[in-house]
N, C-alpha and C. Protein backbone atom coordinates (compact mmCIF):
# COMPACT_ATOMS: atom_id res chain seq x y z
N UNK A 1 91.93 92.53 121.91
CA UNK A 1 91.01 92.37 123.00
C UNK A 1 91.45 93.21 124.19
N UNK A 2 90.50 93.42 124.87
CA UNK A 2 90.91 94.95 126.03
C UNK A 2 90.78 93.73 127.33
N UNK A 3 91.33 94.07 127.87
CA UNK A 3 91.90 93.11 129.24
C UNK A 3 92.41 94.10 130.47
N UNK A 4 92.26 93.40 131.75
CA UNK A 4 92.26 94.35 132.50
C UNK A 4 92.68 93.05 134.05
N UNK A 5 93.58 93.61 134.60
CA UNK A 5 94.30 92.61 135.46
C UNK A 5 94.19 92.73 136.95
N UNK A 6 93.76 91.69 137.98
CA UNK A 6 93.47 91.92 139.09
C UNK A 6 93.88 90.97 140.09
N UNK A 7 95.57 90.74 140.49
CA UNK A 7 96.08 90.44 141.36
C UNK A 7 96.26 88.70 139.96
N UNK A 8 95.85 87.52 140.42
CA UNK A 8 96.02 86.68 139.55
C UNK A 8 95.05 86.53 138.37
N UNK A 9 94.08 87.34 138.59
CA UNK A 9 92.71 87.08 137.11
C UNK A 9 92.83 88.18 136.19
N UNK A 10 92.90 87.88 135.02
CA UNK A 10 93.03 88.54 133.83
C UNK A 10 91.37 88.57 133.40
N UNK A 11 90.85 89.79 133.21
CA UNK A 11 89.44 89.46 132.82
C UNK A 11 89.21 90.44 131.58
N UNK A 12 88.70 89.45 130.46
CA UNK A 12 88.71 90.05 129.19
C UNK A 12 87.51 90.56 129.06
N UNK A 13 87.19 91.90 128.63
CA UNK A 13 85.84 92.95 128.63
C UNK A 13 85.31 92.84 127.62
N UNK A 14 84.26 93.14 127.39
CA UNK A 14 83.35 92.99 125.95
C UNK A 14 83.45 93.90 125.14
N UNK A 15 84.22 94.79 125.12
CA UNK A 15 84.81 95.17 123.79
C UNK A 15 83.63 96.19 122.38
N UNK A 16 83.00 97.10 123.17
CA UNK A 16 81.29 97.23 122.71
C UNK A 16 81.69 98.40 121.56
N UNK A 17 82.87 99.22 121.60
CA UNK A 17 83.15 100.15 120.60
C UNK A 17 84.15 100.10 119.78
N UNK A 18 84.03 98.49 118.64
CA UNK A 18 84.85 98.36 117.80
C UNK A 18 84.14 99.19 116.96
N UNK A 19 85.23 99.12 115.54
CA UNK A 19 85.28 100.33 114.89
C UNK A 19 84.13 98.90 113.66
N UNK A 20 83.03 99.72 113.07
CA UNK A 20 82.51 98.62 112.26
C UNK A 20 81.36 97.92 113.48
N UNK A 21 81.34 98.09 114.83
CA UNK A 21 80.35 97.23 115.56
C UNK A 21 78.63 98.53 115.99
N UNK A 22 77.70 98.03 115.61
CA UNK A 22 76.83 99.63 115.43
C UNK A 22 75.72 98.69 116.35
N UNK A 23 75.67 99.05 117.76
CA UNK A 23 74.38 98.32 118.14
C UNK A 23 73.58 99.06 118.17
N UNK A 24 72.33 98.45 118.21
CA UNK A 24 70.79 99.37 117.86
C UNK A 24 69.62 99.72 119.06
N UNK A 25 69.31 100.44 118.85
CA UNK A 25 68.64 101.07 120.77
C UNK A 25 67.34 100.27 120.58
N UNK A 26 67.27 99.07 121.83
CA UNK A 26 65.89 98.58 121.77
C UNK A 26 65.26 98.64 122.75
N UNK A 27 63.95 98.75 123.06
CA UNK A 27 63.22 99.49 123.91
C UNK A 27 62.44 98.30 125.06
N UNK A 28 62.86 97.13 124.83
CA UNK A 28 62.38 95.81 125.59
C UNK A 28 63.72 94.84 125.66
N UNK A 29 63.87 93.74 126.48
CA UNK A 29 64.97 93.11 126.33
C UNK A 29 64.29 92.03 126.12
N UNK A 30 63.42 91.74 126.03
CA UNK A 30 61.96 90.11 125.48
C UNK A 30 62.27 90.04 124.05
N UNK A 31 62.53 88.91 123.61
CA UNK A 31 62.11 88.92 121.93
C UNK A 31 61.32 87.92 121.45
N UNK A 32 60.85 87.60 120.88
CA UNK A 32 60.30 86.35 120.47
C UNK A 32 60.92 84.79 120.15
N UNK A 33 62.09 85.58 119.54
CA UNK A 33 63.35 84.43 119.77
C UNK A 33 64.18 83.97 120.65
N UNK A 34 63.86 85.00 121.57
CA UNK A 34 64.61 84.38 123.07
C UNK A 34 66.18 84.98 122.93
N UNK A 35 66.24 85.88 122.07
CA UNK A 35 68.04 86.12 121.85
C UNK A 35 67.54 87.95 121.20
N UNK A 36 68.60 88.56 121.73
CA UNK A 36 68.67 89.95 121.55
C UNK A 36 70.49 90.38 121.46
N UNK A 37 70.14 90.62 120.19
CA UNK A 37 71.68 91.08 119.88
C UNK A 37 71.74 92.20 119.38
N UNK A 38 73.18 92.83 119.53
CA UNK A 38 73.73 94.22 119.12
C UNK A 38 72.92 95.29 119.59
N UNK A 39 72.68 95.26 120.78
CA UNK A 39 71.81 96.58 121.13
C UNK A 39 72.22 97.29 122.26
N UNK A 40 71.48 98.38 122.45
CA UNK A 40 71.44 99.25 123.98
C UNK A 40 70.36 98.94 124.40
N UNK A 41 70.72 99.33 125.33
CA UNK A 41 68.81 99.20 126.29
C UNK A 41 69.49 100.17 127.49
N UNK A 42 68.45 101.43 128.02
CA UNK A 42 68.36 101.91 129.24
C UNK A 42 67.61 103.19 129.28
N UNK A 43 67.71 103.55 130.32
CA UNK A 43 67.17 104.85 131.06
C UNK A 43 65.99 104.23 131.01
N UNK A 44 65.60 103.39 131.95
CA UNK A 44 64.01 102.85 131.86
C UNK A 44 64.04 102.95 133.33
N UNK A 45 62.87 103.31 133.94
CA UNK A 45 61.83 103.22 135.31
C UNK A 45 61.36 102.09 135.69
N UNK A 46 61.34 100.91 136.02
CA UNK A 46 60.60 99.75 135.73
C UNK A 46 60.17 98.94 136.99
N UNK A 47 58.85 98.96 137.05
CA UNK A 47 58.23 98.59 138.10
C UNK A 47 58.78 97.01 138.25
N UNK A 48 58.94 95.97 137.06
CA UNK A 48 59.57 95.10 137.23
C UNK A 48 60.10 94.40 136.10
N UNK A 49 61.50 93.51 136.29
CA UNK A 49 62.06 93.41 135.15
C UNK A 49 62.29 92.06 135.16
N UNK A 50 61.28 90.94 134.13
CA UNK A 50 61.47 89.39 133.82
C UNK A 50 62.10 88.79 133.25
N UNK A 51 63.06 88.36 132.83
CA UNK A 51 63.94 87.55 131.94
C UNK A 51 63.99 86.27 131.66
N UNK A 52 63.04 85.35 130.76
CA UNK A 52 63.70 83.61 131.58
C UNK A 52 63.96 83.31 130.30
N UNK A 53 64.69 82.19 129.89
CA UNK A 53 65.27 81.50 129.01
C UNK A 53 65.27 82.50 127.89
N UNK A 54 66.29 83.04 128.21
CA UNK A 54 66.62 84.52 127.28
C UNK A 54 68.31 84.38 127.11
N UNK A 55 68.63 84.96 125.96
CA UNK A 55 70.29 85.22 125.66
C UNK A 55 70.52 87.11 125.35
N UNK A 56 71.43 87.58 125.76
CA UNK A 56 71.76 88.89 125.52
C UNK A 56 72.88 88.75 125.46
N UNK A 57 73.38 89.14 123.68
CA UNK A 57 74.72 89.10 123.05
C UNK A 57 75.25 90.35 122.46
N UNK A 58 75.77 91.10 122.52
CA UNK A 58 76.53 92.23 122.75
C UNK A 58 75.71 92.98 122.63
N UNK A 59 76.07 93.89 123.77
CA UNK A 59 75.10 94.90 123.84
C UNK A 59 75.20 95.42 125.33
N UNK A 60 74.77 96.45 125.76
CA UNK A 60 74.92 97.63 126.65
C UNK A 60 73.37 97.68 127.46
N UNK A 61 73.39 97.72 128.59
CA UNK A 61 72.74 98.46 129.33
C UNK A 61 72.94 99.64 130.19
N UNK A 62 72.09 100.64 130.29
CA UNK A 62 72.75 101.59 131.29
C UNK A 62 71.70 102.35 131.71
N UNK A 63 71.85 102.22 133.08
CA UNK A 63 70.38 103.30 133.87
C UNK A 63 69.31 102.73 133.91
N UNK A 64 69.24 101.33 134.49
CA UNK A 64 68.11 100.76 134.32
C UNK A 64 67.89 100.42 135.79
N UNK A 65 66.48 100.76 136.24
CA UNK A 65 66.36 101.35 137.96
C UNK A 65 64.75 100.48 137.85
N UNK A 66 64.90 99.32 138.55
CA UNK A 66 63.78 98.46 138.96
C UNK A 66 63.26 97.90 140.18
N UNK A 67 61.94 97.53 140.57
CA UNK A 67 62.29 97.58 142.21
C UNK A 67 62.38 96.28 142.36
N UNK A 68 62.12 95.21 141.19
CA UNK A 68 62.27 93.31 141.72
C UNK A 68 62.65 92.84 139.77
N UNK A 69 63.44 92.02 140.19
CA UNK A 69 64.17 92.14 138.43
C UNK A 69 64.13 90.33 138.86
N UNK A 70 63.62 89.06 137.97
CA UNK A 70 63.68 88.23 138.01
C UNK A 70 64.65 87.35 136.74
N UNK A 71 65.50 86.64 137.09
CA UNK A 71 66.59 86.25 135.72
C UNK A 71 66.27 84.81 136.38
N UNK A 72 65.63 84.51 135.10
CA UNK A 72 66.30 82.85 135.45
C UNK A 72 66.40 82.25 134.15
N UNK A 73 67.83 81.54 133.62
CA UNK A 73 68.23 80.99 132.58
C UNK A 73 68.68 82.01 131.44
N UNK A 74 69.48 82.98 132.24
CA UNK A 74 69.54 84.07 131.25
C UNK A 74 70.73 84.50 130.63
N UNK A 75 71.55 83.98 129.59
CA UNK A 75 72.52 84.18 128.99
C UNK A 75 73.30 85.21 128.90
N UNK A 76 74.35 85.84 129.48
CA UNK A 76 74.53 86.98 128.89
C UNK A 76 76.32 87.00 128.08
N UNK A 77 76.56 87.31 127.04
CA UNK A 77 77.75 87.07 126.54
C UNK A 77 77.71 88.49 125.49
N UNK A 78 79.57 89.05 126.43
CA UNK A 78 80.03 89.84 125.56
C UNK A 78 78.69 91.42 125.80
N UNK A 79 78.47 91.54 127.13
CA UNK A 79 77.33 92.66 127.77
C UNK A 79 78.35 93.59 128.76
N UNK A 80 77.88 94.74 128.66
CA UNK A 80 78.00 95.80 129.72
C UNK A 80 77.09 96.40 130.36
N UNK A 81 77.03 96.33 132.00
CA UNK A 81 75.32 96.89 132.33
C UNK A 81 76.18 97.92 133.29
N UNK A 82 75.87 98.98 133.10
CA UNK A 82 76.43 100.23 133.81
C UNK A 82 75.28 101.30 134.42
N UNK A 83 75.53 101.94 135.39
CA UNK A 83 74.79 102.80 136.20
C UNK A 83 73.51 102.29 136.58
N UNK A 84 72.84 100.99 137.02
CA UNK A 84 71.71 100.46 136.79
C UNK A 84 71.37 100.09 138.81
N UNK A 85 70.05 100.10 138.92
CA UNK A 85 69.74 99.25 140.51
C UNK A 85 68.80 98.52 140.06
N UNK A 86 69.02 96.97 140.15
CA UNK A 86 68.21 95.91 139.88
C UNK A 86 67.65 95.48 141.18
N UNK A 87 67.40 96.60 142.36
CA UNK A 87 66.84 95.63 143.19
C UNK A 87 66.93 94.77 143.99
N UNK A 88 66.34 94.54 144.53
CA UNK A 88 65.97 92.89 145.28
C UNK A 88 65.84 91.69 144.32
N UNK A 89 67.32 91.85 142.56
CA UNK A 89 67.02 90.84 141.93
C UNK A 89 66.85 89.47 142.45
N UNK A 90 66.41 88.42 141.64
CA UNK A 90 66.37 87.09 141.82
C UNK A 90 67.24 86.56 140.44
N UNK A 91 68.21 85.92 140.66
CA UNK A 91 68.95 85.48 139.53
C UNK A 91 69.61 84.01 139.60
N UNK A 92 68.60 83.60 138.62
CA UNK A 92 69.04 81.89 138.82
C UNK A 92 69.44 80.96 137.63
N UNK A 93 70.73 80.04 137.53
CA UNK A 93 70.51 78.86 136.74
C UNK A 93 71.52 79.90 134.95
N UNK A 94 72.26 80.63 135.40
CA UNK A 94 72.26 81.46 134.32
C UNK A 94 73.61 81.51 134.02
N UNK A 95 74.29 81.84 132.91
CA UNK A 95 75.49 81.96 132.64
C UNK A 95 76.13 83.74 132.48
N UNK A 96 77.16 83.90 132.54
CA UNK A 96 77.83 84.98 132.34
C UNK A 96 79.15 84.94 131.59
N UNK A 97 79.45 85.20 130.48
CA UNK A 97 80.70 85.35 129.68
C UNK A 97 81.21 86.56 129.00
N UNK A 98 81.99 86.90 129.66
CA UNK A 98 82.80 88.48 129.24
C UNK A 98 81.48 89.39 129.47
N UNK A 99 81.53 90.03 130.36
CA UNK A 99 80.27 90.61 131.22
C UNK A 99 81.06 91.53 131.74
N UNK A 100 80.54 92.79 131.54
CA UNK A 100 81.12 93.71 132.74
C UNK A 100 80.45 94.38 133.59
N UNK A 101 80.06 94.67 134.67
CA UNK A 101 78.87 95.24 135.65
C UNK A 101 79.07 96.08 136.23
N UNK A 102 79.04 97.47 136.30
CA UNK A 102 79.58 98.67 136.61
C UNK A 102 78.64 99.61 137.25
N UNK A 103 79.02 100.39 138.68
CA UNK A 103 78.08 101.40 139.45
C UNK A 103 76.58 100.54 139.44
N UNK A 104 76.91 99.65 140.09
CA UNK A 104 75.46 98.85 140.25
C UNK A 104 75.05 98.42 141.37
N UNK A 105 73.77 98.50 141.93
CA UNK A 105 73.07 98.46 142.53
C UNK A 105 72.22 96.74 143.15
N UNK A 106 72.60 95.95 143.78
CA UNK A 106 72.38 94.75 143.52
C UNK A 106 71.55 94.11 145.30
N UNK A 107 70.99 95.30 145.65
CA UNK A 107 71.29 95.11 147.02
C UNK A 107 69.76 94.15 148.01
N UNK A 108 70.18 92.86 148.27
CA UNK A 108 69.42 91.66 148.60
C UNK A 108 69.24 91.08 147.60
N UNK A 109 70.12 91.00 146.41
CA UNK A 109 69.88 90.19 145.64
C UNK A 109 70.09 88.50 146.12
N UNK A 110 69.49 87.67 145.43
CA UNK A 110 69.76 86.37 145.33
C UNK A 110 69.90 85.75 144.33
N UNK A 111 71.69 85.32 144.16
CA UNK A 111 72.44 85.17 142.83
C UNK A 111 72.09 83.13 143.18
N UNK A 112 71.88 82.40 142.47
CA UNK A 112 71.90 80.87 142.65
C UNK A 112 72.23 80.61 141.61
N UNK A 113 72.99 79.47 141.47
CA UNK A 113 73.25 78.49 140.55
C UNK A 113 74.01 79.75 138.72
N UNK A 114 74.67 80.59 139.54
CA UNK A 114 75.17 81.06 137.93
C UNK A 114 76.66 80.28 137.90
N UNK A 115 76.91 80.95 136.77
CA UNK A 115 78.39 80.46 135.98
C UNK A 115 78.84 81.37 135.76
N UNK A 116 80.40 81.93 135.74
CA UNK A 116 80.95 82.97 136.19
C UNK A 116 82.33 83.24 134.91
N UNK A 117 82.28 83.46 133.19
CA UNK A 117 83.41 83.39 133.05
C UNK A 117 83.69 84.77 132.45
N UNK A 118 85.34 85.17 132.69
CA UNK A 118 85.66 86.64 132.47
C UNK A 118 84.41 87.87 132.50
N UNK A 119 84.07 87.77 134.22
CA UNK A 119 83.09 88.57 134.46
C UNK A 119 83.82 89.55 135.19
N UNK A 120 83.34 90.92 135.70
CA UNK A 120 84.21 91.95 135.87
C UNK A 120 83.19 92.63 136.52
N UNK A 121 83.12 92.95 138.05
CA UNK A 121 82.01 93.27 139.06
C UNK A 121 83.13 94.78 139.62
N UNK A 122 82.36 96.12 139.13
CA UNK A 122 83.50 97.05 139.47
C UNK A 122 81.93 98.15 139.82
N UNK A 123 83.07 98.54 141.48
CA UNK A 123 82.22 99.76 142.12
C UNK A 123 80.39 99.37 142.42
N UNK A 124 80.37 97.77 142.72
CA UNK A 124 78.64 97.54 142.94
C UNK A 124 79.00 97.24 144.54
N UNK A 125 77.08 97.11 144.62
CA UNK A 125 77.15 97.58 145.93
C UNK A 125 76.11 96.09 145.81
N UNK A 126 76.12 95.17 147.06
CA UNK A 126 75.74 93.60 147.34
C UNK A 126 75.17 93.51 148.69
N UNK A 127 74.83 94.75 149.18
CA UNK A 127 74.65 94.48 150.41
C UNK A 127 73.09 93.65 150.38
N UNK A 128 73.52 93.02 151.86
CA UNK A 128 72.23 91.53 152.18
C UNK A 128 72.01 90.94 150.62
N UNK A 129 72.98 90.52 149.95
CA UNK A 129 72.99 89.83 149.23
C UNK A 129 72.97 88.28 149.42
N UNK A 130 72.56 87.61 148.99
CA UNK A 130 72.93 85.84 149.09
C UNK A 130 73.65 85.11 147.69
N UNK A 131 74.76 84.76 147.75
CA UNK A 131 75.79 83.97 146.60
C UNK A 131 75.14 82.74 146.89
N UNK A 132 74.29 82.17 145.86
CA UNK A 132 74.45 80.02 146.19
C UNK A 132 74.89 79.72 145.44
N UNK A 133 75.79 78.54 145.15
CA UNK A 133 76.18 77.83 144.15
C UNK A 133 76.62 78.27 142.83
N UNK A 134 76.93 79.57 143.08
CA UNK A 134 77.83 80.03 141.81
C UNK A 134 79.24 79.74 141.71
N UNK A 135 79.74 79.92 140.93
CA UNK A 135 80.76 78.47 140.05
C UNK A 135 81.44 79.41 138.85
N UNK A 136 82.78 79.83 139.32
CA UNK A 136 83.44 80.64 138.38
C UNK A 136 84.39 79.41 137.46
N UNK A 137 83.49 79.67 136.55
CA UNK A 137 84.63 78.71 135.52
C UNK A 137 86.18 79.59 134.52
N UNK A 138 85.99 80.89 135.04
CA UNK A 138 86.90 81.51 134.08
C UNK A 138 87.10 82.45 135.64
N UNK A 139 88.25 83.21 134.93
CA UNK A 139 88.34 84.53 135.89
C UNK A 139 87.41 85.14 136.15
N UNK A 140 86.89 85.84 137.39
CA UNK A 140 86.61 86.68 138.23
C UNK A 140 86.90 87.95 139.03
N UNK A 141 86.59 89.09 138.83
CA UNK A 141 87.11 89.74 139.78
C UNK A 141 85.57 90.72 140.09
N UNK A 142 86.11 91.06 141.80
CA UNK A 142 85.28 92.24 142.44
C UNK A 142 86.43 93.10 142.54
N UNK A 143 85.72 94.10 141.91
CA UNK A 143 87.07 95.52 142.38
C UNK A 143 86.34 96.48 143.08
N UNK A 144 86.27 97.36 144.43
CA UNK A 144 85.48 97.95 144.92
C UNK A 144 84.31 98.17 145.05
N UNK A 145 83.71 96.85 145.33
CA UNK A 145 82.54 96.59 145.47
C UNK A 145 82.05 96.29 146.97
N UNK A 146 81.01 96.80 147.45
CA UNK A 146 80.21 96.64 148.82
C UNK A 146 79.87 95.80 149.21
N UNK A 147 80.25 94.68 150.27
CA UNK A 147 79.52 93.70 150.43
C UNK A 147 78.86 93.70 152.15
N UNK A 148 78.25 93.94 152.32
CA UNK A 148 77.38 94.23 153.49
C UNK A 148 76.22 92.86 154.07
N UNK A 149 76.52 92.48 155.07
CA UNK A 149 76.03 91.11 155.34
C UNK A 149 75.76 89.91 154.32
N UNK A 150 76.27 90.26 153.33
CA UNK A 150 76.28 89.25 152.13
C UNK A 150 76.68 87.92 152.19
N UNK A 151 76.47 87.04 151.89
CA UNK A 151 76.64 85.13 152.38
C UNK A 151 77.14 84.88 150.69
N UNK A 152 78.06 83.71 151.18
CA UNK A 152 78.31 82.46 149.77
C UNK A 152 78.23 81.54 150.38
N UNK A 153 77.45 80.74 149.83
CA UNK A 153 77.15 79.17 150.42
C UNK A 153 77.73 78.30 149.34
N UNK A 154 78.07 77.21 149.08
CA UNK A 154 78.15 76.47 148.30
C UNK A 154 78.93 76.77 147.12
N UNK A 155 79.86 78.18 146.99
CA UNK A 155 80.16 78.27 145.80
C UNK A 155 81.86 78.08 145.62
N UNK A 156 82.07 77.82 144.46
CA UNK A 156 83.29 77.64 143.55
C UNK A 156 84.08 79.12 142.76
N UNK A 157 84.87 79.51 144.09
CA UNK A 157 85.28 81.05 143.95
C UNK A 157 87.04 80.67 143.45
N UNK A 158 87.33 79.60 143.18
CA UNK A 158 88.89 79.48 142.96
C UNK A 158 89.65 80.40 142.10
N UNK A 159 88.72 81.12 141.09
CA UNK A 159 89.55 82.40 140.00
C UNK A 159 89.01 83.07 140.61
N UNK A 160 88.38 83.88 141.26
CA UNK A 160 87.54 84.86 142.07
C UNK A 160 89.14 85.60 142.73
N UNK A 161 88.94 87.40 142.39
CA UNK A 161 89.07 87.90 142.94
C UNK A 161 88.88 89.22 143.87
N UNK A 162 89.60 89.34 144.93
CA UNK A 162 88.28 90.88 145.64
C UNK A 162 89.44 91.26 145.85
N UNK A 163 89.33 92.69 145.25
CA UNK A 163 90.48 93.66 145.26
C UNK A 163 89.34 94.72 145.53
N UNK A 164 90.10 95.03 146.76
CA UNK A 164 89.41 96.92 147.35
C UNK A 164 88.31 97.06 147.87
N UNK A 165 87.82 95.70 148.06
CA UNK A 165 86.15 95.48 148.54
C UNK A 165 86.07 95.59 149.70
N UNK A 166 84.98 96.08 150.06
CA UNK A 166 84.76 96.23 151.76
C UNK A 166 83.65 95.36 151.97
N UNK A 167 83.93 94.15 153.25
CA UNK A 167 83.25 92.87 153.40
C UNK A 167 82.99 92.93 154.76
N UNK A 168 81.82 93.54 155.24
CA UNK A 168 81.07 93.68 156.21
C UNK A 168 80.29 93.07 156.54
N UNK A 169 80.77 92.11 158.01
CA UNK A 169 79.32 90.73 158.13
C UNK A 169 79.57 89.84 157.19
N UNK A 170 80.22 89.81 156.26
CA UNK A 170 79.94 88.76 155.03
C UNK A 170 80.52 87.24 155.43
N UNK A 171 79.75 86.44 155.12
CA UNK A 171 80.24 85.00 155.53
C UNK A 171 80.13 84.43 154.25
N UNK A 172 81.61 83.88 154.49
CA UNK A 172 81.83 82.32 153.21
C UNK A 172 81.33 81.28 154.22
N UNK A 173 80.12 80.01 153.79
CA UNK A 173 79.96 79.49 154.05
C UNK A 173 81.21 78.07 153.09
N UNK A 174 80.24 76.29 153.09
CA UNK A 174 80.87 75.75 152.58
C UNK A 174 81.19 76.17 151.12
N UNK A 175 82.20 75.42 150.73
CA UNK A 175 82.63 75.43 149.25
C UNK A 175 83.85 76.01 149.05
N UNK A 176 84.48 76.47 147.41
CA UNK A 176 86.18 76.48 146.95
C UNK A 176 86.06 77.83 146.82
C-alpha cells in the first residue's frame, strides 16, 4: 500500500496503477445501480454535475470543470479526482475513504455533514468555502491548499492535518 506522511497522519492513497487493475473510461458517473466501479471519468465541460445516493469505487477523475456540482450521499472509496473545478459545489451527508484530491478547484463550496477517512487534500484551492459538521474518522491531511475566508463550524478535525496551507480570514468556529 502507498502511504504518504504528514506531521502525525499517515494517509493511505488509492493505489489506481496496480499491475492486473484495468479501469474502464466511462462517459457519465450515474448508473442505474447507484455504484460505478473501476473507471475513469474526465475532460468533461459540464454545465452541471448531480450525484445523490451514488458510490464511486476505484476509479479516477481528471479535468472535470463544472459551474454548480451537487453531492449528496455520495460514496467515494479508493478514488482520485485530479486537475478538476467543481465550483460552487454543494456536498452533503457523504463519506470519503482513501480519496485523494489533487489541483482542485473547490471555491464556495459547501462541504456538510461528510466523513473523512485516509483522505488526502493536496494543492486545492477552498476559498469562501464553508466546512459543517465534517467528522474525520481516520487521518486527514491538507498539504498546500488555499483557504481564503473559509469557516468550520461544528467539525471533528482531531486527525486533521494542515501542512503548508495558507489560511486567510479562515475561522474555526465550535467543535474538535
Amino acid at each position: 500500500m502507498s502511504t504518504r506522511t504528514f506531521g502525525h497522519a499517515t494517509i493511505t492513497l488509492p493505489e489506481l496503477d496496480d499491475h492486473g487493475l484495468y479501469l474502464s473510461h466511462v462517459d457519465t458517473l450515474d448508473s442505474p445501480r447507484g455504484t460505478v466501479q473501476e473507471f475513469t471519468y474526465g475532460d468533461a465541460d459540464l454545465r452541471s454535475l448531480d450525484l445523490s445516493d451514488a458510490r464511486l469505487v476505484t476509479g479516477r477523475i481528471t479535468g472535470v470543470h463544472t459551474k454548480r456540482a451537487e453531492f449528496e450521499a455520495l460514496n467515494l472509496h479508493r478514488v482520485e479526482i485530479t486537475g478538476s473545478d467543481l465550483g460552487a459545489a454543494r456536498w452533503t451527508e457523504s463519506k470519503l475513504t482513501r480519496v485523494h484530491i489533487r489541483d482542485c478547484k473547490l471555491m464556495g463550496a459547501a462541504l456538510d455533514g461528510l466523513v473523512l477517512d485516509d483522505v488526502l487534500f493536496e494543492n486545492c484551492k477552498f476559498d469562501y468555502a464553508t466546512f459543517e459538521k465534517v467528522r474525520a474518522t481516520g487521518p486527514v491531511a491538507f498539504t498546500g491548499c488555499a483557504f481564503t475566508e473559509a469557516t468550520f463550524t461544528d467539525c471533528d478535525l482531531a486527525d486533521v492535518v494542515f501542512s503548508e496551507c495558507t489560511l486567510r480570514l479562515t475561522e474555526f468556529g465550535a467543535g474538535r
